[in-house]
C-alpha atoms as a PDB file:
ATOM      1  CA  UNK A   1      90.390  82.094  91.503  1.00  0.00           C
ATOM      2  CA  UNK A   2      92.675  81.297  93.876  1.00  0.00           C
ATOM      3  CA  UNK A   3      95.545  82.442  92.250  1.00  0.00           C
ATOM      4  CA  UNK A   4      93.865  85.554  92.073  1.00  0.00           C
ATOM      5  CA  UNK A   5      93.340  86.584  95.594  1.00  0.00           C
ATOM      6  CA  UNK A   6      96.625  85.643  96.524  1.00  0.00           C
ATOM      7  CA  UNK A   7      95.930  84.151  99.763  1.00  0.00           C
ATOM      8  CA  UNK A   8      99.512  82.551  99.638  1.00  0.00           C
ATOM      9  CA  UNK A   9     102.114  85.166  99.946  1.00  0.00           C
ATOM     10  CA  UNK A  10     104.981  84.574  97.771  1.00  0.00           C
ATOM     11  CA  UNK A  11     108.170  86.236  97.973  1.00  0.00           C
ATOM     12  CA  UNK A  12     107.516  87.130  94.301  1.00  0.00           C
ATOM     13  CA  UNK A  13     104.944  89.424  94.742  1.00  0.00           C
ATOM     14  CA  UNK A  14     106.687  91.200  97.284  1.00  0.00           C
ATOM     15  CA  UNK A  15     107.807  94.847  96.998  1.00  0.00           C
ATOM     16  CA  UNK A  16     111.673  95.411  95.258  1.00  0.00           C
ATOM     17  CA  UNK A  17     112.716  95.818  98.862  1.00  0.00           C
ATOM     18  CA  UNK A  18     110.501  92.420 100.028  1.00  0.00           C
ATOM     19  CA  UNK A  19     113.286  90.659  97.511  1.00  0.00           C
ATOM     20  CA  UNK A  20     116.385  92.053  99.449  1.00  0.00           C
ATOM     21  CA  UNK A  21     114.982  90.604 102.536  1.00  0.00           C
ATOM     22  CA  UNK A  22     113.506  87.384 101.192  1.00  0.00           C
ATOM     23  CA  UNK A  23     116.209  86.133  98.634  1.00  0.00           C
ATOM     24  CA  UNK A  24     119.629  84.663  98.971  1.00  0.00           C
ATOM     25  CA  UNK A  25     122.227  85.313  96.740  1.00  0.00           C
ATOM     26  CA  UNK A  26     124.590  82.475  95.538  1.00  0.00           C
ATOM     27  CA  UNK A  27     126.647  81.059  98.432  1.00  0.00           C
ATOM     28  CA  UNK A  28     124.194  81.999 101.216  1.00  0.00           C
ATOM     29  CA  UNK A  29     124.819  85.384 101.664  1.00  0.00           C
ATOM     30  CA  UNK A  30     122.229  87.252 103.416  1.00  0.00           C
ATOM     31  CA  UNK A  31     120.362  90.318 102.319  1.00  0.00           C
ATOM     32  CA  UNK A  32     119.434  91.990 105.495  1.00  0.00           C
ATOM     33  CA  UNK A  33     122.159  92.488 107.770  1.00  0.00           C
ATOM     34  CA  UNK A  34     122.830  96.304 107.086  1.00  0.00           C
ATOM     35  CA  UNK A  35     121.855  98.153 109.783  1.00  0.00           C
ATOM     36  CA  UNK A  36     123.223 100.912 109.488  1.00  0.00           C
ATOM     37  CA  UNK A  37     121.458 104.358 109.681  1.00  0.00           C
ATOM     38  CA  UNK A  38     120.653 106.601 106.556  1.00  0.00           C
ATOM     39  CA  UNK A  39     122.625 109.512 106.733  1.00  0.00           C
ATOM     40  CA  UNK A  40     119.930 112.052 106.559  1.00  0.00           C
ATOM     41  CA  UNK A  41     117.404 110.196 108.415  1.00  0.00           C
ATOM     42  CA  UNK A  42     116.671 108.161 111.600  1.00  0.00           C
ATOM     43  CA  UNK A  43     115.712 105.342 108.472  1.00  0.00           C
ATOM     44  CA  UNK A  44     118.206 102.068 109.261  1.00  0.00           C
ATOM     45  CA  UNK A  45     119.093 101.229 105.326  1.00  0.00           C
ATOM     46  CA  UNK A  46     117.662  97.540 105.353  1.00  0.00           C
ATOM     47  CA  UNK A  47     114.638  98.879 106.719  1.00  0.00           C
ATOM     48  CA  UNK A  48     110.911  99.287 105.251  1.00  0.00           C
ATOM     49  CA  UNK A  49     109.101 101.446 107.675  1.00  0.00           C
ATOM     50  CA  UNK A  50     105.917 103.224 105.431  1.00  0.00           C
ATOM     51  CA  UNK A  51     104.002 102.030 102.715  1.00  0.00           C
ATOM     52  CA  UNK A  52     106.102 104.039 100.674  1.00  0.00           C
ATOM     53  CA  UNK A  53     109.515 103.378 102.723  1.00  0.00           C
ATOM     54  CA  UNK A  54     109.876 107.436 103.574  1.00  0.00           C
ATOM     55  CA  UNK A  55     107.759 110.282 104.311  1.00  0.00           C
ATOM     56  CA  UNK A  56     108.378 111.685 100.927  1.00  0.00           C
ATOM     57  CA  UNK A  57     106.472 108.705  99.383  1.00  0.00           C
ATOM     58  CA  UNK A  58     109.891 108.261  97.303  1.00  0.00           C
ATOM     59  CA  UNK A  59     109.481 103.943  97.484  1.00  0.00           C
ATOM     60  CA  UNK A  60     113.511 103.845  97.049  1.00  0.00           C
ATOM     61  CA  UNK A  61     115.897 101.226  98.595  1.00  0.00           C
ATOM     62  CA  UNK A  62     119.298 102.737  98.835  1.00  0.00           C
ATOM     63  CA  UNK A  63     120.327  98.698  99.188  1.00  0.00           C
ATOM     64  CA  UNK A  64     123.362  97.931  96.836  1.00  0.00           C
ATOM     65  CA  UNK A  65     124.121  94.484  97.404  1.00  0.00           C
ATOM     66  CA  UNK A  66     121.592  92.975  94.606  1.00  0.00           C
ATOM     67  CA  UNK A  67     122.169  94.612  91.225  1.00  0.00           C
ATOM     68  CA  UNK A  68     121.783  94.124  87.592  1.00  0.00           C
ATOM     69  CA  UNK A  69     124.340  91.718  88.148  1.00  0.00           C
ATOM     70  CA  UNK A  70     123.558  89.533  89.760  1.00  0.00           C
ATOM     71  CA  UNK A  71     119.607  89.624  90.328  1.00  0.00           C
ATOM     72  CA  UNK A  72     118.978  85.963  88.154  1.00  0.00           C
ATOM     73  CA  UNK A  73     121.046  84.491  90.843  1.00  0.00           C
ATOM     74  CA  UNK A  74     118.484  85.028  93.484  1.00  0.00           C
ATOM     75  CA  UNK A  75     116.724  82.313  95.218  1.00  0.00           C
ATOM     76  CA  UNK A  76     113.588  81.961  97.375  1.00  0.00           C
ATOM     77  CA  UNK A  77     114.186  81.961 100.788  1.00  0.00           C
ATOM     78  CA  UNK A  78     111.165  81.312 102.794  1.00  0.00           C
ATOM     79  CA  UNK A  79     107.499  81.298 101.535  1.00  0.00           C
ATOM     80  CA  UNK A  80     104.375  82.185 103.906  1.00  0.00           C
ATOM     81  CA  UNK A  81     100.667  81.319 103.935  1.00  0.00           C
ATOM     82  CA  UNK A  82      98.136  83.621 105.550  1.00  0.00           C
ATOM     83  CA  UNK A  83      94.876  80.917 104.697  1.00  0.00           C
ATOM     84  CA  UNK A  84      92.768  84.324 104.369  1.00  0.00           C
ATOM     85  CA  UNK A  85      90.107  81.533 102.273  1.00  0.00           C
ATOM     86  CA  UNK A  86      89.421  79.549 104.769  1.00  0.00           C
ATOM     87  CA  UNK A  87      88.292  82.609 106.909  1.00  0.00           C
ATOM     88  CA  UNK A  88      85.245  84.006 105.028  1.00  0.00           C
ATOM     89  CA  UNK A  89      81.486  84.014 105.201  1.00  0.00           C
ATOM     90  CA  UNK A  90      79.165  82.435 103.014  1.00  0.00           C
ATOM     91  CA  UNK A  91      77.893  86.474 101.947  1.00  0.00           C
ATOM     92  CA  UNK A  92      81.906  87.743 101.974  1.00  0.00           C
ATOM     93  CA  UNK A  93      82.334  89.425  98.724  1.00  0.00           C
ATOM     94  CA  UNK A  94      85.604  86.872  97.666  1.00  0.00           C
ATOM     95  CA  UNK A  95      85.326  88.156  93.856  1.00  0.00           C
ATOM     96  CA  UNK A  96      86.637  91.830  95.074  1.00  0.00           C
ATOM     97  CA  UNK A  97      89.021  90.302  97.186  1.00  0.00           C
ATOM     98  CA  UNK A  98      92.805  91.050  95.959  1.00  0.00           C
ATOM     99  CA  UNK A  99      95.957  90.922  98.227  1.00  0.00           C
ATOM    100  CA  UNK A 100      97.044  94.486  97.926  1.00  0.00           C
ATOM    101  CA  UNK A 101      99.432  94.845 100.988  1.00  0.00           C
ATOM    102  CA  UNK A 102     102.565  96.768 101.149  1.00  0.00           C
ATOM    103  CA  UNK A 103     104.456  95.141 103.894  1.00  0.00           C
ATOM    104  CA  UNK A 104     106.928  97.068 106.185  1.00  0.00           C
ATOM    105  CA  UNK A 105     109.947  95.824 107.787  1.00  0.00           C
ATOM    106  CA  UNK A 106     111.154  97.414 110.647  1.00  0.00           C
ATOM    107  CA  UNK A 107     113.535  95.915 114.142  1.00  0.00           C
ATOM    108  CA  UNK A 108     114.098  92.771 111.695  1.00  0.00           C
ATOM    109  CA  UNK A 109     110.492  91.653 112.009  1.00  0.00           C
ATOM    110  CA  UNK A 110     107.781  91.969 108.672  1.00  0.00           C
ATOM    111  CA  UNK A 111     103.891  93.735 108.840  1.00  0.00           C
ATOM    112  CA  UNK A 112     101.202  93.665 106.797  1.00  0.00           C
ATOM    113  CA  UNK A 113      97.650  92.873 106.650  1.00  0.00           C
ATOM    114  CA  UNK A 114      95.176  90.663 104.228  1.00  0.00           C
ATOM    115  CA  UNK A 115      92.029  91.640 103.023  1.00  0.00           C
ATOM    116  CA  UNK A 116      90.008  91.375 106.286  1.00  0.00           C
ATOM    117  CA  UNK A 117      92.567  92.796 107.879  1.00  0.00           C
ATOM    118  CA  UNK A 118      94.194  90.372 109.767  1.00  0.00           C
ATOM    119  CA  UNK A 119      97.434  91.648 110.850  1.00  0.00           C
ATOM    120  CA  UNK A 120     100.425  89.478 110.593  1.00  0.00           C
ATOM    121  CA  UNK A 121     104.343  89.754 112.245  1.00  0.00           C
ATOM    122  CA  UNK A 122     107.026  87.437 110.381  1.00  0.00           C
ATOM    123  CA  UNK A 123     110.364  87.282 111.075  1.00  0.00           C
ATOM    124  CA  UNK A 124     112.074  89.059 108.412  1.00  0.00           C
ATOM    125  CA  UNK A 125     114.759  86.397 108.076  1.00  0.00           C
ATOM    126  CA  UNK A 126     112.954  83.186 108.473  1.00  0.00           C
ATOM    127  CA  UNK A 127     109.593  83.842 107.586  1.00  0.00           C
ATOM    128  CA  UNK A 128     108.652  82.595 110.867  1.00  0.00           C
ATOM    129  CA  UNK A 129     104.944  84.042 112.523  1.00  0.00           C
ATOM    130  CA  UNK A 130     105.501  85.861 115.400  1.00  0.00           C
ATOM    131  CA  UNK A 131     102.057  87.210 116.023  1.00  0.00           C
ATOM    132  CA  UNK A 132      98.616  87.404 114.577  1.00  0.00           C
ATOM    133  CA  UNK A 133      95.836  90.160 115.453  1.00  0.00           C
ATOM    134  CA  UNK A 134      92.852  89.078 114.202  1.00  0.00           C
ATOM    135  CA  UNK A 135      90.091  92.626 114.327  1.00  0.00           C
ATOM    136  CA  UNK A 136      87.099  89.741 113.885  1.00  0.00           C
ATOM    137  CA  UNK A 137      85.358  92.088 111.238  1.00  0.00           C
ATOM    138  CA  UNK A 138      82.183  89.996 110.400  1.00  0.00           C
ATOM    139  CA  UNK A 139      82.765  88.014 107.366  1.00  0.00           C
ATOM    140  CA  UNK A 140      78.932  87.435 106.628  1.00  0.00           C
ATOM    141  CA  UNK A 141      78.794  90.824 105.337  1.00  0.00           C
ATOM    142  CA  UNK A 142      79.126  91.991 101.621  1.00  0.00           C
ATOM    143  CA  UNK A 143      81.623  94.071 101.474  1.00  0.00           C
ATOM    144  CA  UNK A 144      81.800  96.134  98.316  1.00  0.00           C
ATOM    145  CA  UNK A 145      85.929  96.674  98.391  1.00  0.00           C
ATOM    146  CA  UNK A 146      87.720  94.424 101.169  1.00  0.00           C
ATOM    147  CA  UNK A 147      90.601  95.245 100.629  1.00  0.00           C
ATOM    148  CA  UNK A 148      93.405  96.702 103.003  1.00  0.00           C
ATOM    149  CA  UNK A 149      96.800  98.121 101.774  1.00  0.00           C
ATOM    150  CA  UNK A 150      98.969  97.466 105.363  1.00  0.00           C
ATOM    151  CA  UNK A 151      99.906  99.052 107.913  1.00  0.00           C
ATOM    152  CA  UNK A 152     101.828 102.168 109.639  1.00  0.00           C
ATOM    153  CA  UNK A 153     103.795 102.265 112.393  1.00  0.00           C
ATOM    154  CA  UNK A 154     104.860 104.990 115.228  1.00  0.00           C
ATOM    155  CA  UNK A 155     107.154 104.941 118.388  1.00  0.00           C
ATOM    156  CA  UNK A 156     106.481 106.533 121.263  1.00  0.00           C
ATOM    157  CA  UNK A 157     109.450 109.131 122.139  1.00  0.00           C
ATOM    158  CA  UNK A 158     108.224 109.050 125.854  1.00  0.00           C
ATOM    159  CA  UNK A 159     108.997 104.967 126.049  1.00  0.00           C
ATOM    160  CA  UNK A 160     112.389 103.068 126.108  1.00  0.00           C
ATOM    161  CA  UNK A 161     112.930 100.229 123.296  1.00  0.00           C
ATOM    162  CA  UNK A 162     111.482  96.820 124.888  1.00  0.00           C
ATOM    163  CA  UNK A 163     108.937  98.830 127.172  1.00  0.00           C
ATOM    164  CA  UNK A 164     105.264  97.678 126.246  1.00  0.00           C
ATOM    165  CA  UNK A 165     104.171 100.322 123.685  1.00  0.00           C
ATOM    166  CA  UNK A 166     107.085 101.164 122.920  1.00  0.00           C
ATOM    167  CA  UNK A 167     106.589 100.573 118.806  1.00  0.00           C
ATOM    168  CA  UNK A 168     103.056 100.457 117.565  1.00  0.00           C
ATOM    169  CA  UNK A 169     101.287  99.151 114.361  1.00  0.00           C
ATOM    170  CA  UNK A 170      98.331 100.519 113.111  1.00  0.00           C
ATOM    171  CA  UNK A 171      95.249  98.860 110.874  1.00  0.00           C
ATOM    172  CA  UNK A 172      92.381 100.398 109.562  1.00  0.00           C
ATOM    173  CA  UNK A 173      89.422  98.108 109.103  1.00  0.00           C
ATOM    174  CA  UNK A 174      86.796  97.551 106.597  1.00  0.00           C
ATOM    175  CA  UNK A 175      84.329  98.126 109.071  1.00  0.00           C
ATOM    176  CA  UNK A 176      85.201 101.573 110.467  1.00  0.00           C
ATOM    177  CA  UNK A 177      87.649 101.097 112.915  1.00  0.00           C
ATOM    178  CA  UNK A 178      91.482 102.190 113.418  1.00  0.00           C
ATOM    179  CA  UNK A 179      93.343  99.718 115.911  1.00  0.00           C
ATOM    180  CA  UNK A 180      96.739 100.610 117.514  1.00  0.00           C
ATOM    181  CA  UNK A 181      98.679  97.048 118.691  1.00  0.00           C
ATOM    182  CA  UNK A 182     101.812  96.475 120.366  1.00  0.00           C
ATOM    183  CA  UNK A 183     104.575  95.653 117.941  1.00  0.00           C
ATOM    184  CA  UNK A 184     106.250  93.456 120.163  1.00  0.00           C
ATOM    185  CA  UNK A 185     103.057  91.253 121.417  1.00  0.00           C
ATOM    186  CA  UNK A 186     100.451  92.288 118.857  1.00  0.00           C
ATOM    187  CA  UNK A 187      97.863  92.772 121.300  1.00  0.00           C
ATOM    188  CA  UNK A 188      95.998  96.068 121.385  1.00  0.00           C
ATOM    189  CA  UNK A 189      97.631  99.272 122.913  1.00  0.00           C
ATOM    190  CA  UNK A 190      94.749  99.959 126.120  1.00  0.00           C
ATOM    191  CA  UNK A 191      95.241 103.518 125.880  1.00  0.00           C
ATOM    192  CA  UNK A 192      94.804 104.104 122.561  1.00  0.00           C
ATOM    193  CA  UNK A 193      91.283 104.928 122.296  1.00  0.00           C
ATOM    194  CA  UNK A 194      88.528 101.940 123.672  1.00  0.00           C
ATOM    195  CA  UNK A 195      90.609  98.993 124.356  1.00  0.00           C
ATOM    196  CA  UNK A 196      93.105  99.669 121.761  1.00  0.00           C
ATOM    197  CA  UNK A 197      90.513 100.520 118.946  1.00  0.00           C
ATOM    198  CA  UNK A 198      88.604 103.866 117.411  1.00  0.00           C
ATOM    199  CA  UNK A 199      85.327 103.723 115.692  1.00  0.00           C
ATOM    200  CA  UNK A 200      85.740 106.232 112.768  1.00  0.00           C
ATOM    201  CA  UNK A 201      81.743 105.904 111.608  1.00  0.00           C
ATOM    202  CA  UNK A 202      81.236 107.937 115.207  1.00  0.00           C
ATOM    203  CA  UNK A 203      79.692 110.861 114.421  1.00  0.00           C
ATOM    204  CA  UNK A 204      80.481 110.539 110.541  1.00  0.00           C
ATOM    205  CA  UNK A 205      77.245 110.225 109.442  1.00  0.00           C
ATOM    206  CA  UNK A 206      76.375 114.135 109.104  1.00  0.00           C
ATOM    207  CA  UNK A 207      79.585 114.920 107.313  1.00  0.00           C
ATOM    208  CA  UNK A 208      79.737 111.944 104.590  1.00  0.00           C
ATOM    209  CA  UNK A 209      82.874 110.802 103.659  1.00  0.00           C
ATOM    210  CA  UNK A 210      84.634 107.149 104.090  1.00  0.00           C
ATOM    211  CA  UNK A 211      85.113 105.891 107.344  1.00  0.00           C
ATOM    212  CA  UNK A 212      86.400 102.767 106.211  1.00  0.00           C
ATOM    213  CA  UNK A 213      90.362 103.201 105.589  1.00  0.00           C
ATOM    214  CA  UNK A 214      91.880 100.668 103.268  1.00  0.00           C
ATOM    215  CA  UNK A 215      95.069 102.675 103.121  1.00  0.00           C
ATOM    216  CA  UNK A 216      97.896 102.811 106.141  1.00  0.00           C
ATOM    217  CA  UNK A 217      97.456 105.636 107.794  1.00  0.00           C
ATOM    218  CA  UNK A 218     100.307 108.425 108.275  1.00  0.00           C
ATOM    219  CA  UNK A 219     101.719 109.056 112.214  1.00  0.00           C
ATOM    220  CA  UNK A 220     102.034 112.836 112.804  1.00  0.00           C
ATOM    221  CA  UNK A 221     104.755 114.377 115.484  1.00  0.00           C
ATOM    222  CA  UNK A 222     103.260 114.011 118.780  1.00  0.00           C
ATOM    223  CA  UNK A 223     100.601 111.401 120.737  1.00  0.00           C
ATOM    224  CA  UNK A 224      97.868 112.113 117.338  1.00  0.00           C
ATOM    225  CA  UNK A 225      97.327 110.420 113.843  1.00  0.00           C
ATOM    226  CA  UNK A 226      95.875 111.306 110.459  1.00  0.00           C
ATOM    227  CA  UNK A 227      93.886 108.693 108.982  1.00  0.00           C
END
């Protein structure tokens, strides 16, 4: 059971791109040290930054360096363990529980959630935590699909690089809520909605529909997102 809900993140499971990142080729040679800018886009090469790398959903890595070649060479480089088990409730629905994060990668650090979406920063290199944001969803409740497939993130054009808010991650919650947290820090963004967070079951209820994303959102031009 264990096994199944993949509360240890291996490199293995990782996206194609997760590999270039995580692996070492044969003499040490690293696998993330291109950063050089994609010719049609503002996209650094090395970089992951949407669930589906680009916003044409295209889940391409334009990375050359492992091939057909010499892919059996590869080696793990780091492993990390969230211990997402040792977090739930006596009533949390663990047999629906699956890992189903697409991490991103962007400024050399690695972002995804787990299942109760807990949001975690690694160093991209080392595997090294460099923040956690835990949302505290309550973990005595049955959930029917607890599941969250990572995160998004958006930079404010009206901020410099290093200045608090700068980058931002997003997480939607299991419980209704969409959370905006400083990349750098991982602590909420105060002027993004109450405190950092949005209640999406607001004023839901006469509409119908899911308030409960378990899919990154997309960041739209401007200060707004789409869920």
């Amino acid at each position: 059971m264990q096994n199944q809900l993949h509360s240890t993140i291996y490199c293995s499971i990782l996206t194609v791109l997760s590999f270039a990142f995580f692996l070492t080729l044969p003499g040490g040679a690293s696998t993330a040290d291109d950063d050089t800018a994609s010719p049609d886009s503002s996209v650094f090469i090395a970089e992951w930054p949407a669930y589906a790398r680009d916003p044409g959903g295209m889940r391409h890595s334009p990375l050359t360096q492992i091939n057909r070649g010499n892919v059996r060479g590869l080696k793990v480089a780091w492993t990390f363990r969230t211990g997402e088990l040792a977090t739930y409730g006596p009533q949390f629905s663990v047999a629906r529980v699956a890992f189903e994060a697409t991490p991103i990668m962007v400024d050399r650090t690695l972002y995804f959630s787990t299942p109760t979406c807990r949001v975690f920063a690694l160093d991209a290199a080392t595997g090294q935590q460099r923040w956690l944001y835990d949302p505290k969803i309550d973990l005595d409740v049955y959930y029917v699909f607890p599941n969250s497939r990572g995160v998004s993130t958006w930079v404010d054009p009206t901020k410099r690089p290093g200045e608090s808010g700068y980058r931002r991650i997003f997480v939607g919650t299991v419980d209704g809520r969409l959370i905006a947290l400083d990349a750098a820090t991982g602590q909420p963004c105060q002027t993004f909605g109450k405190g950092g967070s949005i209640d999406l079951t607001s004023g839901a209820e006469p509409y119908g529909g899911n308030p409960y994303p378990d899919n990154p959102l997309a960041p739209a031009s401007g200060l707004e997102c789409t869920v």
